[in-house]
Protein backbone atom coordinates (compact mmCIF):
# COMPACT_ATOMS: atom_id res chain seq x y z
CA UNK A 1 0.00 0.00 0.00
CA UNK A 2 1.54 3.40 -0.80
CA UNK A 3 1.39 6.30 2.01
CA UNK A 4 -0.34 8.70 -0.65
CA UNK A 5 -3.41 6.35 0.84
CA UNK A 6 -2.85 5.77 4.06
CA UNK A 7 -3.99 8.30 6.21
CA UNK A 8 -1.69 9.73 8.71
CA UNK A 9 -2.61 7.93 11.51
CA UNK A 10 -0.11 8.00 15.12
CA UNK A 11 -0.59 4.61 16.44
CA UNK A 12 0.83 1.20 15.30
CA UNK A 13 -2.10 -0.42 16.27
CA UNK A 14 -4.02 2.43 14.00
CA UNK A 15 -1.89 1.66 11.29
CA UNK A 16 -2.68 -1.85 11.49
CA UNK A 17 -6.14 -1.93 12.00
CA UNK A 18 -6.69 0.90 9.11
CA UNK A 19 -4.73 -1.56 6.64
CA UNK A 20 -6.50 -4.36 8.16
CA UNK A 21 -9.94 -3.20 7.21
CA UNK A 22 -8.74 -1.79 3.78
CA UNK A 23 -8.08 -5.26 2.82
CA UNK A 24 -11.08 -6.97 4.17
CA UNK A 25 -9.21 -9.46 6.27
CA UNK A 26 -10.71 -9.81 9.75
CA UNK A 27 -8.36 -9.96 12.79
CA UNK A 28 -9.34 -14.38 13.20
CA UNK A 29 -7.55 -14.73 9.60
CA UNK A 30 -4.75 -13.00 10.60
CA UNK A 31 -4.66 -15.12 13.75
CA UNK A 32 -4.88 -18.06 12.16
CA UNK A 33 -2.15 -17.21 9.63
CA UNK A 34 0.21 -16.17 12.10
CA UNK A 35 -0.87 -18.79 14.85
CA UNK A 36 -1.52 -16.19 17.51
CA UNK A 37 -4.09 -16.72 20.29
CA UNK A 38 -7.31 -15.05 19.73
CA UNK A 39 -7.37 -11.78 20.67
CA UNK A 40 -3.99 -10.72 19.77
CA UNK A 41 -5.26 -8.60 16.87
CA UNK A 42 -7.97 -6.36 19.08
CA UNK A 43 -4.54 -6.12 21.74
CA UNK A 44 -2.30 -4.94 19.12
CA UNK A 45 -4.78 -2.47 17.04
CA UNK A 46 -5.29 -1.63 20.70
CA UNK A 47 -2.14 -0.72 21.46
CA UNK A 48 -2.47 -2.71 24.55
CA UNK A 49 1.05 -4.53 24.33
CA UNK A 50 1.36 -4.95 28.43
CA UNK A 51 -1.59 -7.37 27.90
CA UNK A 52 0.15 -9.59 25.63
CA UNK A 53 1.06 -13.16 27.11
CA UNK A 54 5.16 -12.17 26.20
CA UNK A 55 4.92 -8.30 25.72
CA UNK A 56 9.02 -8.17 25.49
CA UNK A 57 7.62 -9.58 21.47
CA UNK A 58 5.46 -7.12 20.67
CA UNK A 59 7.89 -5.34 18.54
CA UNK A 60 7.85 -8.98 16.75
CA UNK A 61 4.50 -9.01 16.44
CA UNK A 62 3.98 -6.00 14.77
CA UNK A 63 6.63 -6.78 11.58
CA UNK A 64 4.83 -10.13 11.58
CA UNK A 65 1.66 -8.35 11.17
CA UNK A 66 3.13 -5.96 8.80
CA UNK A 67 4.32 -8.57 6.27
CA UNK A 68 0.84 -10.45 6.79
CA UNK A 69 -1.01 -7.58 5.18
CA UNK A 70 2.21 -6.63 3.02
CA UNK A 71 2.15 -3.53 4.90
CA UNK A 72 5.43 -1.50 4.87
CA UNK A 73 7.06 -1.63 8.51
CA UNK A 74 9.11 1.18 8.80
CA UNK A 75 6.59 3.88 9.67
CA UNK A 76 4.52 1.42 11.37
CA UNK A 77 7.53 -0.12 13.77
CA UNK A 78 8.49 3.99 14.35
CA UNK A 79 5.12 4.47 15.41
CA UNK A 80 5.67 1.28 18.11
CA UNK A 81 9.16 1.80 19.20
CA UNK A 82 7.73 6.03 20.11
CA UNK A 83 4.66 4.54 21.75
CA UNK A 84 6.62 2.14 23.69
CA UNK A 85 9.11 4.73 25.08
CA UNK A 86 5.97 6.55 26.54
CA UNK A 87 4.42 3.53 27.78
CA UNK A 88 8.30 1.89 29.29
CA UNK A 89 10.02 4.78 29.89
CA UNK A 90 12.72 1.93 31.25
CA UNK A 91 13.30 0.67 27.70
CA UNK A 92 15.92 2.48 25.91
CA UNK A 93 16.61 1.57 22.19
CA UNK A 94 19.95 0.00 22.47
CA UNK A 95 22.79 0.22 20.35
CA UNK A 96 24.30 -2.80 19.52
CA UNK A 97 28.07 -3.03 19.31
CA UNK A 98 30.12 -4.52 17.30
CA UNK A 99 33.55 -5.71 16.60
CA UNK A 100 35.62 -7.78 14.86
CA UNK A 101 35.64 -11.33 15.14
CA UNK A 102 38.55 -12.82 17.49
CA UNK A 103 39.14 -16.19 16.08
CA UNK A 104 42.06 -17.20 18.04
CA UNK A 105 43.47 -16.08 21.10
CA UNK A 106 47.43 -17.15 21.77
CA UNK A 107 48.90 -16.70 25.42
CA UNK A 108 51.28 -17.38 27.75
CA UNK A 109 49.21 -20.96 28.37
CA UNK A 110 49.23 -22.07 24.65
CA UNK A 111 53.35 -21.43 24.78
CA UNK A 112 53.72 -23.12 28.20
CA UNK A 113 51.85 -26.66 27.27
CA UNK A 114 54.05 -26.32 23.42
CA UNK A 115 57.25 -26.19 25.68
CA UNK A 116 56.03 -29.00 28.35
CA UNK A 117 54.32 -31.30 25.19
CA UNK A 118 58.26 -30.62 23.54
CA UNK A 119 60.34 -31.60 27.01
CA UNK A 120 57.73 -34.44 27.67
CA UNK A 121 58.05 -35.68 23.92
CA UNK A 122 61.85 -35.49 24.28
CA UNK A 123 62.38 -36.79 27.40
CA UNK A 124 60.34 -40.06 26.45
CA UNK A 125 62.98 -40.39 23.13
CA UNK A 126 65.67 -40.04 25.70
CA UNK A 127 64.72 -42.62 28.29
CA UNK A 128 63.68 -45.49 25.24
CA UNK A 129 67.24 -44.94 23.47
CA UNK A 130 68.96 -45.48 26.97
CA UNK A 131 66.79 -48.26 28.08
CA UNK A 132 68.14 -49.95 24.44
CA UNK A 133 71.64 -49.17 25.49
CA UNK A 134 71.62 -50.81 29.37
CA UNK A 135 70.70 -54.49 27.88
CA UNK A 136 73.80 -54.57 26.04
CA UNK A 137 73.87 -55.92 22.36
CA UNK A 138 72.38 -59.81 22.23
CA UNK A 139 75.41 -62.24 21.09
CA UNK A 140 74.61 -63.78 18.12
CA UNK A 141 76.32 -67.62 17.71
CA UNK A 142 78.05 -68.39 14.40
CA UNK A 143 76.76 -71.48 12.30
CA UNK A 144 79.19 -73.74 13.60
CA UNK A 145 78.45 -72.69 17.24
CA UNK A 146 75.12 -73.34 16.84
CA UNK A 147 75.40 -76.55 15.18
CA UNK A 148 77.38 -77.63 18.06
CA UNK A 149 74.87 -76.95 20.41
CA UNK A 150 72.11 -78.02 18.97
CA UNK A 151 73.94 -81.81 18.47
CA UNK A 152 75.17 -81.80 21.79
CA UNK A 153 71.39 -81.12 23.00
CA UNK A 154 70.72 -84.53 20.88
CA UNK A 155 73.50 -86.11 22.30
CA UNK A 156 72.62 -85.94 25.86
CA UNK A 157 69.13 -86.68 25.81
């Protein structure tokens, strides 16, 4: 709908109810579309947000609302967000702040486990090759040697 007709109206709920009733949709269809509970239309062309099961949504329901009737939302969420400051003077709009995405963070603990993973690594290298070292190389017997033995096993059976 263009603003040359729609009628300067203050409210959201106003707004809502004027488009509404322009096109000949009654507040149960828009219920049922959006799966409200009944009554949720009359509070919201009522302006009567505090009576809402979750009022902290209102704002919600009004864009849903808005793109039910394919109603633009700017004007009409303006018209919410300066009725709400009057109604919950404790809500201020708030800025949201943003930076830029810390992916990693390196520190002193990241550096400390590297050097004990590195010491603990080593350390294990170091003991195996010394525990090699300690038994001494096995003494291997020549073919005759074994020969020897193995008749002389025969032998004194």
């Amino acid at each position: 709908m263009s603003e040359e007709q729609t009628p300067q109206l203050k409210s959201a709920g106003a707004q809502l109810r004027w488009a509404r009733e322009s096109a000949g949709i009654s507040q149960a269809e828009v219920e049922e579309t959006l799966n409200w509970l009944p009554g949720y239309c009359r509070l919201i062309e009522d302006d009567d947000y505090g009576s809402l099961r979750r009022p902290a949504f209102a704002r919600g329901y009004v864009m849903s609302y808005c793109k039910v009737l394919q109603l633009d939302s700017e004007p009409v969420i303006n018209a919410f967000d300066k009725f709400r400051a009057e109604w919950d003077p404790k809500v201020v709009p708030r800025q949201v702040e943003t930076r830029p995405l810390q992916l990693q963070r390196t520190g002193s603990g990241v550096a400390v486990t590297l050097v004990v993973l590195v010491l603990l690594v080593t350390g294990l290298w170091w003991w195996q090759g010394r525990a090699g070292t300690e038994i001494g190389p096995i003494p291997v017997a020549s073919e005759q040697e074994a020969a020897e033995q193995t008749s002389a096993a025969g032998v004194s059976e």
